[in-house]
C-alpha atoms as a PDB file:
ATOM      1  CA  UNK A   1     -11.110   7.996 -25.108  1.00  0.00           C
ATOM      2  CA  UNK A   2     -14.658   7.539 -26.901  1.00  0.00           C
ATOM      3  CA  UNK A   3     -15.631   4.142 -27.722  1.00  0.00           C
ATOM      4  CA  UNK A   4     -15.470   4.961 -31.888  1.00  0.00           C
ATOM      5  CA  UNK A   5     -11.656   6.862 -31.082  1.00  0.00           C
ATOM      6  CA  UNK A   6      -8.888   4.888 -32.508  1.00  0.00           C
ATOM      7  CA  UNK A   7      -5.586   5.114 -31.249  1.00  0.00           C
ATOM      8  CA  UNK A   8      -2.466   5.432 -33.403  1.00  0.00           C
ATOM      9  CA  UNK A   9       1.298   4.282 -33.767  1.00  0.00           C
ATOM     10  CA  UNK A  10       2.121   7.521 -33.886  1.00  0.00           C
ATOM     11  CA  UNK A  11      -0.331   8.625 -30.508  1.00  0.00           C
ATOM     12  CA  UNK A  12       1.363   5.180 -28.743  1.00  0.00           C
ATOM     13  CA  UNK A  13       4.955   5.974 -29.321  1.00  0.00           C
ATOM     14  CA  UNK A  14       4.548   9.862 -28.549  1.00  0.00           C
ATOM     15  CA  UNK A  15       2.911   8.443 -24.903  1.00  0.00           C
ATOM     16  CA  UNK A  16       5.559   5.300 -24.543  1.00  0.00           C
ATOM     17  CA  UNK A  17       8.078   8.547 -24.718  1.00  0.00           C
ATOM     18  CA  UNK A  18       6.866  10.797 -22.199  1.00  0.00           C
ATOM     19  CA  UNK A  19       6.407   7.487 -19.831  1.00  0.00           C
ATOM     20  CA  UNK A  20       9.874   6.956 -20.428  1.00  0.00           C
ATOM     21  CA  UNK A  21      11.335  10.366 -19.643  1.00  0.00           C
ATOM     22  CA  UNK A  22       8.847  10.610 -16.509  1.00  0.00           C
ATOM     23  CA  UNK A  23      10.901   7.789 -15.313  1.00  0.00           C
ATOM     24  CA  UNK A  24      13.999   8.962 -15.886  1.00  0.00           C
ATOM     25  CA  UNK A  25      13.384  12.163 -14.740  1.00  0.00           C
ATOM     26  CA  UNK A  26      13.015  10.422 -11.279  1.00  0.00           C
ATOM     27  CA  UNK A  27      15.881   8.156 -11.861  1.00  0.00           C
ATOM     28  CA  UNK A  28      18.428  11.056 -12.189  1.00  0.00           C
ATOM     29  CA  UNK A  29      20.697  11.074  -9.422  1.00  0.00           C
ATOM     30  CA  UNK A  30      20.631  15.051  -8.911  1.00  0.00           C
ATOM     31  CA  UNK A  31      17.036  14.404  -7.776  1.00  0.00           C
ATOM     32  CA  UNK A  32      17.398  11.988  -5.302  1.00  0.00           C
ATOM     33  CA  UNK A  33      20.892  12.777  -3.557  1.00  0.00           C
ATOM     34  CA  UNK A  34      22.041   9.939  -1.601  1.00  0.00           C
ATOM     35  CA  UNK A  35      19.738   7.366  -2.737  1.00  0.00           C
ATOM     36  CA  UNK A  36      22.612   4.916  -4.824  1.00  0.00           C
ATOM     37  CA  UNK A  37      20.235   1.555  -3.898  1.00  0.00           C
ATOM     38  CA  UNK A  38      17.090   0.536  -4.262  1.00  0.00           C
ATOM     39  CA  UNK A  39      15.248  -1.806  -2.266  1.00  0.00           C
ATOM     40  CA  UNK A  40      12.404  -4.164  -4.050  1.00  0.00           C
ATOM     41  CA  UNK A  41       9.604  -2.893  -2.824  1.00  0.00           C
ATOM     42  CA  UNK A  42      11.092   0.921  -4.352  1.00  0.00           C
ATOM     43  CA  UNK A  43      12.052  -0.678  -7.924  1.00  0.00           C
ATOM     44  CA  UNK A  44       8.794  -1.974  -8.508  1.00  0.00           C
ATOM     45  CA  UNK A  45       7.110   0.927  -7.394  1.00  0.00           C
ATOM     46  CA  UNK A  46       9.216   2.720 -10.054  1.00  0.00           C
ATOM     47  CA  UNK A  47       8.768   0.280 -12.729  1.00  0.00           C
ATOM     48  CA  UNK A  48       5.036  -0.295 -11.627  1.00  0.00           C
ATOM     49  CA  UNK A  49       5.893  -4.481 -11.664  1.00  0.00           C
ATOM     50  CA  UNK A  50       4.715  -6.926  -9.692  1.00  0.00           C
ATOM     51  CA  UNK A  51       6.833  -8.790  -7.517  1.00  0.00           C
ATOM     52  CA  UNK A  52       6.848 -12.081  -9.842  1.00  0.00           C
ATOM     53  CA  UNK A  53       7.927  -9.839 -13.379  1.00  0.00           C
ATOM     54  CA  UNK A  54      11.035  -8.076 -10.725  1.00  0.00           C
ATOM     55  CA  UNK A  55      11.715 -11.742  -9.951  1.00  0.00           C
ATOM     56  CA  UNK A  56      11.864 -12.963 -13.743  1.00  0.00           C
ATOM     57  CA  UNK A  57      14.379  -9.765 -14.051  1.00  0.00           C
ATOM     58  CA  UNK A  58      16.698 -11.075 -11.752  1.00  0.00           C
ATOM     59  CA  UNK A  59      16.682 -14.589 -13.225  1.00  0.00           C
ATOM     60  CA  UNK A  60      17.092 -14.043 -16.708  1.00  0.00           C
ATOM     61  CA  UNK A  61      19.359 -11.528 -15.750  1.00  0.00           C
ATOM     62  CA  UNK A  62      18.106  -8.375 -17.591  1.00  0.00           C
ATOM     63  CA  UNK A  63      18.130  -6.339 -13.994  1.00  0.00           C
ATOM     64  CA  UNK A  64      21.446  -7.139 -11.721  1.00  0.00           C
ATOM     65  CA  UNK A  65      20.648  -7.160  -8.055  1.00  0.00           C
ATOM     66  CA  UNK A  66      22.840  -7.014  -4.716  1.00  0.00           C
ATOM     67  CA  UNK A  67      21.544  -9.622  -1.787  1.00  0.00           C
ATOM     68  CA  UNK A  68      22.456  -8.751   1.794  1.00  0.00           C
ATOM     69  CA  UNK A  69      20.691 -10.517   4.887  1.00  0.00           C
ATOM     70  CA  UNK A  70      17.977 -11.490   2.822  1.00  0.00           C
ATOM     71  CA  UNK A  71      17.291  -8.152   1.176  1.00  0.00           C
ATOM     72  CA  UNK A  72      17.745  -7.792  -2.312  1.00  0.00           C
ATOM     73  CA  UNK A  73      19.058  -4.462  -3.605  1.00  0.00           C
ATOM     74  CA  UNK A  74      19.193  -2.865  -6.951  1.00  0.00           C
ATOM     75  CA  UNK A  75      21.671   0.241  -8.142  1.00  0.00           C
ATOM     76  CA  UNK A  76      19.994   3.044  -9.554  1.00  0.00           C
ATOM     77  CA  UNK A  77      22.564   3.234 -12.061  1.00  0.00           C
ATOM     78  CA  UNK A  78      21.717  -0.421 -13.377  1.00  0.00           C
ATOM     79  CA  UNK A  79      17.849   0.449 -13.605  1.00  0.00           C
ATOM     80  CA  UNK A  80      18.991   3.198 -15.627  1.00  0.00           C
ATOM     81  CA  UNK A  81      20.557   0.833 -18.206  1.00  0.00           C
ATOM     82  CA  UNK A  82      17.575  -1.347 -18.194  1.00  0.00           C
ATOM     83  CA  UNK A  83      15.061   1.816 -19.003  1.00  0.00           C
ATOM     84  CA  UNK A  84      17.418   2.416 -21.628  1.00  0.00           C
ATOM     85  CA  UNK A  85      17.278  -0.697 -23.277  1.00  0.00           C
ATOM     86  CA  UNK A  86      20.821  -2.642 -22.223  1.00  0.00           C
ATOM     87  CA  UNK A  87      20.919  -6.118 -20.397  1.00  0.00           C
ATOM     88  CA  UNK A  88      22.864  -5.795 -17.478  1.00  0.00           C
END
């Protein structure tokens, strides 16, 4: 972008869409076969979070979450929901 460019509603949302159907592209279970749960580390990879905005998901509940041994777990299906715009 030059410094005198200006970027429009119309340039944002057309962008904010192909981010969103990168993501669930990858998302789709076809493409990763097996692969039901996520760990932590994986979601925010995904979502490109940090650990602190994953952790505000699980409290306020937006992003559901499995714990086992310490491990925290999230369904793929459940991310889905999220990327689509419904609270867990």
């Amino acid at each position: 972008m030059r410094p005198n460019e200006l970027v429009t509603t119309e340039a944002l949302d057309a962008f904010e869409k192909r981010i969103l159907e990168k993501i669930e592209a990858l998302l789709q279970p076809e493409k990763r076969p097996g692969k039901q749960w996520l760990k932590s580390k994986d979601v925010r990879k995904l979502l490109n979070i940090s650990p602190g905005t994953l952790q505000n998901l699980r409290i306020n509940g937006t992003l559901s979450f499995t714990k086992i041994g310490g491990m925290m777990y999230y369904k793929l299906e459940d991310i889905q929901k999220v990327l689509e715009g419904g609270k867990q």
